[in-house]
C-alpha atoms as a PDB file:
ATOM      1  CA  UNK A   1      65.360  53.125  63.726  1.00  0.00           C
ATOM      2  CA  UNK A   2      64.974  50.460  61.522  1.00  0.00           C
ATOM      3  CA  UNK A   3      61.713  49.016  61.253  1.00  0.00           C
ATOM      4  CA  UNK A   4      61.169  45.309  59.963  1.00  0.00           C
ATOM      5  CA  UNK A   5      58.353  44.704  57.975  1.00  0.00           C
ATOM      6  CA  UNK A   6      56.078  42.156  59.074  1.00  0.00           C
ATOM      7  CA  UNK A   7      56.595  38.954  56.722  1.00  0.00           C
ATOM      8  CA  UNK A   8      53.937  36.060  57.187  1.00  0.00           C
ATOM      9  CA  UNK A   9      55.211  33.231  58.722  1.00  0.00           C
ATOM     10  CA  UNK A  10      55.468  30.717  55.954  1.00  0.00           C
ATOM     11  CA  UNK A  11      53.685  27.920  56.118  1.00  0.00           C
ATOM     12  CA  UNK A  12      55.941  24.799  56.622  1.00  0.00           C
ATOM     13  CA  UNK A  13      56.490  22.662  53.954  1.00  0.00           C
ATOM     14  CA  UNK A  14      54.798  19.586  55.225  1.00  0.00           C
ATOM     15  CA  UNK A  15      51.233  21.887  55.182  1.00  0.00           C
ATOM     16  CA  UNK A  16      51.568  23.355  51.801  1.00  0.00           C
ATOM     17  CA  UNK A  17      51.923  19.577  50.525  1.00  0.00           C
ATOM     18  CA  UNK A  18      48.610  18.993  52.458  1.00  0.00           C
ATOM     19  CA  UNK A  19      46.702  21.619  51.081  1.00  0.00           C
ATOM     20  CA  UNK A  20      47.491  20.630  48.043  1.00  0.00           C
ATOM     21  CA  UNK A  21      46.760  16.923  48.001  1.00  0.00           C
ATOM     22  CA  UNK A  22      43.311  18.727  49.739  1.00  0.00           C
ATOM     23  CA  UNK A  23      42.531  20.822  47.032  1.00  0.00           C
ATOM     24  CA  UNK A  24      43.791  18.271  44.312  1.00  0.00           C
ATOM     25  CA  UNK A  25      41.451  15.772  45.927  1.00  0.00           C
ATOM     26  CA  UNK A  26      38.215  18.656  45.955  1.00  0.00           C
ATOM     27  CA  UNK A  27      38.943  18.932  42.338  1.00  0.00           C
ATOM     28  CA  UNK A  28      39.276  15.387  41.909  1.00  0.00           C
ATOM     29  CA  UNK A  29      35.718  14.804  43.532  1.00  0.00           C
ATOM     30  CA  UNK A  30      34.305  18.244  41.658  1.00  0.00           C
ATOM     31  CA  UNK A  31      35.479  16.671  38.390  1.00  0.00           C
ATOM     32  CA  UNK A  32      33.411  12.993  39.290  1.00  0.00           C
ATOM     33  CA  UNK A  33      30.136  14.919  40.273  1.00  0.00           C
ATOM     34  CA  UNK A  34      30.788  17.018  37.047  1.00  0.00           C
ATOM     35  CA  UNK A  35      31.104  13.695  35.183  1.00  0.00           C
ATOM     36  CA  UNK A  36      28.015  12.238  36.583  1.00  0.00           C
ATOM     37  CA  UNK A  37      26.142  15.382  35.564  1.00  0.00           C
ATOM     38  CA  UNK A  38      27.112  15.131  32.078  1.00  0.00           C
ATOM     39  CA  UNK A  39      25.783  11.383  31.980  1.00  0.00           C
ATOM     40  CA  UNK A  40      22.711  12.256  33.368  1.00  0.00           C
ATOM     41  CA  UNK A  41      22.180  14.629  30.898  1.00  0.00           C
ATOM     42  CA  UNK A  42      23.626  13.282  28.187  1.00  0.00           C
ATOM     43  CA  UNK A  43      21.294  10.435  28.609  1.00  0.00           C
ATOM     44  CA  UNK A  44      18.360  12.545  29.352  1.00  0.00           C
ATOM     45  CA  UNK A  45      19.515  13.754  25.734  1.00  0.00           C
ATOM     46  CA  UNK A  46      19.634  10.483  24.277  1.00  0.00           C
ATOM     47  CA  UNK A  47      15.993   9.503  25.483  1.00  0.00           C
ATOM     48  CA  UNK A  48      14.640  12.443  23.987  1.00  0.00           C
ATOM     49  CA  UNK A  49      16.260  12.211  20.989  1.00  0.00           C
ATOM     50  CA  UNK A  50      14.805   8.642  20.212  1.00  0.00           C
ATOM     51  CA  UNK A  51      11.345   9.516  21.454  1.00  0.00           C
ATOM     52  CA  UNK A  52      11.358  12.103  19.044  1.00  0.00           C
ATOM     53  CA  UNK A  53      12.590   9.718  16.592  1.00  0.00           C
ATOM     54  CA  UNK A  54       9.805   7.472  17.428  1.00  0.00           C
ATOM     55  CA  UNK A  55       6.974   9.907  17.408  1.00  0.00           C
ATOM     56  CA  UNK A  56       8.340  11.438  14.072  1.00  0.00           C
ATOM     57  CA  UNK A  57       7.724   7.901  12.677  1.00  0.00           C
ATOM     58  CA  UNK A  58       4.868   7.390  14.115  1.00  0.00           C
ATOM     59  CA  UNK A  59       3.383  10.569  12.588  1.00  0.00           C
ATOM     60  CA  UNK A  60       5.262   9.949   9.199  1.00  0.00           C
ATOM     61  CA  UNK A  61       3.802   6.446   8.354  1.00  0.00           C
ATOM     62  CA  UNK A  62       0.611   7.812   9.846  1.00  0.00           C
ATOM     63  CA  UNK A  63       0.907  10.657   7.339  1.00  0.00           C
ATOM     64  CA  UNK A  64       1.735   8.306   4.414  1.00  0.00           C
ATOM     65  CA  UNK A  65      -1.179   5.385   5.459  1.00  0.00           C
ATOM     66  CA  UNK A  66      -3.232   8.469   5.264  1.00  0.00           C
ATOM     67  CA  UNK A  67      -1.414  10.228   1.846  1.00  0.00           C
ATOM     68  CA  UNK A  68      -2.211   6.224   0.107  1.00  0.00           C
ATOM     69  CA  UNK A  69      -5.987   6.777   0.867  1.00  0.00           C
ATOM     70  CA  UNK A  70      -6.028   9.313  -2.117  1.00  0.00           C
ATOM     71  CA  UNK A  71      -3.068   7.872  -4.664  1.00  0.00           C
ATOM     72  CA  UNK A  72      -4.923   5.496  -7.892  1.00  0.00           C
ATOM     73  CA  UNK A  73      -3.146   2.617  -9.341  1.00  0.00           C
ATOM     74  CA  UNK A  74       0.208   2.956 -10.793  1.00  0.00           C
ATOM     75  CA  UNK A  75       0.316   1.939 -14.305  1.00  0.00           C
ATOM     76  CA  UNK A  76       1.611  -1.346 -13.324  1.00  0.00           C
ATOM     77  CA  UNK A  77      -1.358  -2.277 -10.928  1.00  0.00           C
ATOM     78  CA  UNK A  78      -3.695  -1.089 -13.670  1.00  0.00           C
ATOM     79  CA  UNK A  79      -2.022  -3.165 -16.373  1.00  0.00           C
ATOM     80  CA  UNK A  80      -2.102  -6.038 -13.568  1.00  0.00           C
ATOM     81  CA  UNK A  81      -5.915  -5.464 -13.435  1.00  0.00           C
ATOM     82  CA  UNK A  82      -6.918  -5.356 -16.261  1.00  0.00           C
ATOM     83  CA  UNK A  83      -5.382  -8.578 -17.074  1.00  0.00           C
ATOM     84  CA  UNK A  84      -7.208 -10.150 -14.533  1.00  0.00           C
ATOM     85  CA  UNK A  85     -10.505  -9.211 -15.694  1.00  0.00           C
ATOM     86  CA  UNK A  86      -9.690  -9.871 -19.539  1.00  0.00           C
ATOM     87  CA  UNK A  87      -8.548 -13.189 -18.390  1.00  0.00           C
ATOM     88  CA  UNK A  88     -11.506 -13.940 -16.173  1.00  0.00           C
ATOM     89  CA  UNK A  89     -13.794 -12.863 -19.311  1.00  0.00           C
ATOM     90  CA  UNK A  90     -12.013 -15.014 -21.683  1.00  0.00           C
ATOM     91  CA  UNK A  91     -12.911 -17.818 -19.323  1.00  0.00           C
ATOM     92  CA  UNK A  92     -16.629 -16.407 -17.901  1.00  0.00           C
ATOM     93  CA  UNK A  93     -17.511 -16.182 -21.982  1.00  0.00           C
ATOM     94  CA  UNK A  94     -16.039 -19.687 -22.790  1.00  0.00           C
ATOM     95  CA  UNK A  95     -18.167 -20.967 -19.546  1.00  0.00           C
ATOM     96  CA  UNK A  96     -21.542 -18.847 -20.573  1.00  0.00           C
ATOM     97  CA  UNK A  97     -21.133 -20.035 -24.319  1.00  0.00           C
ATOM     98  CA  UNK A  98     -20.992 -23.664 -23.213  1.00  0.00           C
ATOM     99  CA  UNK A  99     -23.943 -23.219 -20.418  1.00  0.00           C
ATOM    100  CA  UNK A 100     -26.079 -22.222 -23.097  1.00  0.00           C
ATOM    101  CA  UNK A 101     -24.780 -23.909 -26.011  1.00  0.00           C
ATOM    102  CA  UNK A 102     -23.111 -27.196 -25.072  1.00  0.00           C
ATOM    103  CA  UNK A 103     -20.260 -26.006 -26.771  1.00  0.00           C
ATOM    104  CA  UNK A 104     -17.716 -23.271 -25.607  1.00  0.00           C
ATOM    105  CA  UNK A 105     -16.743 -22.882 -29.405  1.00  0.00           C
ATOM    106  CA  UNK A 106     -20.164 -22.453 -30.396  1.00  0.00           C
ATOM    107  CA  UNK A 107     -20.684 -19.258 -32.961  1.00  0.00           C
ATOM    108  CA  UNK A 108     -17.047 -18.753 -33.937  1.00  0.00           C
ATOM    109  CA  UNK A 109     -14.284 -15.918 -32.933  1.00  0.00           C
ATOM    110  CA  UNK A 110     -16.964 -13.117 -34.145  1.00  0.00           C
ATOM    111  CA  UNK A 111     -19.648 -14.333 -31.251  1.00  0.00           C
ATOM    112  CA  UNK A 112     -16.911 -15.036 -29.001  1.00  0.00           C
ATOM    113  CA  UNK A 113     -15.435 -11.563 -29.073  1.00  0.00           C
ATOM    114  CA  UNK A 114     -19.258  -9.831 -28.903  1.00  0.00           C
ATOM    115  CA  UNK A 115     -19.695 -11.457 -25.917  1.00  0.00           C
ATOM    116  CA  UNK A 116     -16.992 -11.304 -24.650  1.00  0.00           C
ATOM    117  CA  UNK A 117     -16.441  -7.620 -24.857  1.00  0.00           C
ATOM    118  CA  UNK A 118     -20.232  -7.621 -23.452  1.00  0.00           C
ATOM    119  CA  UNK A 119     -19.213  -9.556 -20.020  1.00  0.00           C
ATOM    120  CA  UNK A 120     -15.890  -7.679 -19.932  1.00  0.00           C
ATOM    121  CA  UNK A 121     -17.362  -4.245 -20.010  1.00  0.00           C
ATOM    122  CA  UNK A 122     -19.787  -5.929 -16.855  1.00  0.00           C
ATOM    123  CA  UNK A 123     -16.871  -7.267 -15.256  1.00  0.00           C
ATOM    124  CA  UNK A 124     -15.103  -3.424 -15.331  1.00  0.00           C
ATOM    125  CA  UNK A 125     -18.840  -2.153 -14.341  1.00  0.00           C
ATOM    126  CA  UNK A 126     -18.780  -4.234 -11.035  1.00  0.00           C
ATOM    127  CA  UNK A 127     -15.460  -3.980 -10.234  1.00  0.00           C
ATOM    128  CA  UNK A 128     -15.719   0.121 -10.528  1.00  0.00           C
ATOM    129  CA  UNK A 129     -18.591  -0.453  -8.525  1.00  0.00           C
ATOM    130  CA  UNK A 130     -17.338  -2.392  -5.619  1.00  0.00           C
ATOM    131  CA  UNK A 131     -14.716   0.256  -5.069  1.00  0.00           C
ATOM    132  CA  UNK A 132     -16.297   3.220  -5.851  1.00  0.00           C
ATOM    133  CA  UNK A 133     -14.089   4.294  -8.980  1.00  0.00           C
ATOM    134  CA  UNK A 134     -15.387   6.523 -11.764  1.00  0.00           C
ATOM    135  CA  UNK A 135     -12.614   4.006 -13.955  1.00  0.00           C
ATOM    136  CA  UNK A 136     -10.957   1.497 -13.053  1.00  0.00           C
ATOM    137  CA  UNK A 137      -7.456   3.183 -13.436  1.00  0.00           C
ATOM    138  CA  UNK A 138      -8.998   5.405 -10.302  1.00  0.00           C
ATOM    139  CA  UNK A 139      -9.187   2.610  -8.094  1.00  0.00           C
ATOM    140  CA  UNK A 140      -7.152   3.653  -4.804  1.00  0.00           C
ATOM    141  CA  UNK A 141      -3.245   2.352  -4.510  1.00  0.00           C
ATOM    142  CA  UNK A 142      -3.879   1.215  -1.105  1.00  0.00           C
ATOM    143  CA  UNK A 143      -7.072  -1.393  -2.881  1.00  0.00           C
ATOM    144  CA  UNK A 144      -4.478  -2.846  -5.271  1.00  0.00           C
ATOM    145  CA  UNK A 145      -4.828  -6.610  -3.630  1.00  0.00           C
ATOM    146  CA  UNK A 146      -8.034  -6.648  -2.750  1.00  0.00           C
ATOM    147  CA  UNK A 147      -8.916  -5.015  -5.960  1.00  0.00           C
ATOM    148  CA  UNK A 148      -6.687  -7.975  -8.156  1.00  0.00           C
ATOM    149  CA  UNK A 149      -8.801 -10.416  -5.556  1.00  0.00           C
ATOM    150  CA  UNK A 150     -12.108  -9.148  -6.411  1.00  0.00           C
ATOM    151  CA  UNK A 151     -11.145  -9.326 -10.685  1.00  0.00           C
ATOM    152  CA  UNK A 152      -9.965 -12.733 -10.368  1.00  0.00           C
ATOM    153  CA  UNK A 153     -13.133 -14.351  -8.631  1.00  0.00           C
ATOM    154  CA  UNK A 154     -15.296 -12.775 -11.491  1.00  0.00           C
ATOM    155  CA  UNK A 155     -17.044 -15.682 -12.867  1.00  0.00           C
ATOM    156  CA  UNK A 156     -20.008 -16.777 -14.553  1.00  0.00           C
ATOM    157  CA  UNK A 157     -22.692 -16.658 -11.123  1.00  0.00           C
ATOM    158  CA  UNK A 158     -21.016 -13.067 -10.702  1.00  0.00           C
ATOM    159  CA  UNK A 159     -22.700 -11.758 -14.049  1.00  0.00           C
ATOM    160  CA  UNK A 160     -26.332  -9.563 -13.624  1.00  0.00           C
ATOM    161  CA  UNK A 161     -28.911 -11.313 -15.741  1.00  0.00           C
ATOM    162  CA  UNK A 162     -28.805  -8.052 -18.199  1.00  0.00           C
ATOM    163  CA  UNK A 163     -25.779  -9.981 -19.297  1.00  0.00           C
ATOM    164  CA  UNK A 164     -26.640 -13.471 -19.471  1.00  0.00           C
ATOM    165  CA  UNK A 165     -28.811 -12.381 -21.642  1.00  0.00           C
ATOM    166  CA  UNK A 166     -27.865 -12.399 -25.872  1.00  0.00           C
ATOM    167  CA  UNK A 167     -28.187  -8.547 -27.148  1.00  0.00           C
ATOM    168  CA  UNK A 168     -29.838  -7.837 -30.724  1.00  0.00           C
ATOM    169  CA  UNK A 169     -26.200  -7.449 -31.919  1.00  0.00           C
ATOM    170  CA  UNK A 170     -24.993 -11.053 -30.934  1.00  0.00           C
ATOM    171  CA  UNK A 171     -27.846 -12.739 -31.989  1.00  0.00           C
ATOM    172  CA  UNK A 172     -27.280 -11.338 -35.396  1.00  0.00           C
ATOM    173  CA  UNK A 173     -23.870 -12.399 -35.530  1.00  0.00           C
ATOM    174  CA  UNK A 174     -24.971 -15.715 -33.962  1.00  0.00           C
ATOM    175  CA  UNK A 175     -27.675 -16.411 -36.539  1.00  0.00           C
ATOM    176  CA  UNK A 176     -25.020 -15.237 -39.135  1.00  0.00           C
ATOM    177  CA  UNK A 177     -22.646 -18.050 -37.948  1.00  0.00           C
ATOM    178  CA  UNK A 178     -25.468 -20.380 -37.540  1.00  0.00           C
ATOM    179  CA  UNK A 179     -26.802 -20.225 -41.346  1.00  0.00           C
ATOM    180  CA  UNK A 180     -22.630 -20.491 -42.329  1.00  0.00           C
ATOM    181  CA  UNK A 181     -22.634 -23.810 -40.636  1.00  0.00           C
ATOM    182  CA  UNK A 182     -26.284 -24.787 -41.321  1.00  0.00           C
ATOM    183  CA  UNK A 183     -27.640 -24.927 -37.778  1.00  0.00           C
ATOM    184  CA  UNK A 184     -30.449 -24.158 -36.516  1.00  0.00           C
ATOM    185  CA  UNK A 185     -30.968 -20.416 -35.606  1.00  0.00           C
ATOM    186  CA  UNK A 186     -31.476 -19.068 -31.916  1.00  0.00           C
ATOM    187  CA  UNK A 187     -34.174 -17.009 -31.451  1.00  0.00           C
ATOM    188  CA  UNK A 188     -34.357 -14.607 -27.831  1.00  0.00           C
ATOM    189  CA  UNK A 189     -36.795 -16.002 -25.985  1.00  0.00           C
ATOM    190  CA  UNK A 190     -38.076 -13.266 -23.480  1.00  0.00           C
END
């Protein structure tokens, strides 16, 4: 005797189709949650990604405010300094020549330029000074403006009396002047 093997009933047609559209749907709504989970962390990504950006700038321009502390004057600020005080002690020396002498051309070029050299080496003194520079060309980076600010109020009530005063050198070239164009010499009075 024959025997038949058992064959599973197939399912009818109309089922298979439903199954299927079942499982086509399941993936369907597998694929959307898998979707939303990729946006979720895609934009837990991005947030990290510009807070890092935003605390490595943070710490960067920190760094640098803190790297300027220690960086002088570039040879540009320092030229741009030192023009401002040579120009304020052209003007200081014109002002202290005519406070004392009623004339700001009073002793020639040669008593200009002592004194003058004598107020600009002050001016550099009290500009050092006020920023606590060994030279001027150490004066910080990060002082430039207030630094330029400082050298270009320098005037005549800025100057210490030790150099209001005339020095044994100018009076010499003062009195030297003085006989040239038969005036009367100055004499320090202490």
């Amino acid at each position: 005797m024959k025997t038949k093997l058992a064959t599973p009933n197939p399912e009818p047609k109309g089922n298979r189709k439903n199954t299927q559209i079942t499982l086509l749907g399941s993936l369907i709504k597998n694929q959307q949650v898998q979707n939303k989970i990729n946006q979720v962390v895609y934009e837990a990504i991005q947030e990290q990604t510009e807070q890092a950006k935003k605390e490595l700038k943070a710490y960067t321009d920190h760094a640098i405010d803190e790297i300027k502390k220690y960086i002088p004057l570039n040879d540009g600020e320092a030229s741009k300094l030192k023009q401002a005080i040579s120009s304020r002690a052209a003007v200081t020396t014109k002002a202290w020549i005519k406070k004392n002498f009623n004339d700001p051309e009073y002793g020639g070029n040669e008593f200009f330029s002592k004194k003058y050299g004598h107020i600009m080496r002050a001016f550099y003194s009290m500009t050092k000074k006020h920023f606590d520079a060994i030279k001027y060309t150490a004066i910080l980076h990060s002082d430039f403006e207030e630094a330029l600010g400082y050298a270009n109020s320098l005037n005549y009530f800025s100057l210490p009396q030790r150099t209001k005063r005339i020095t044994e050198n100018q009076l010499k070239t003062l009195n030297e002047w003085e006989k040239r164009h038969h005036k009367k010499l100055t004499v320090i009075k202490d």
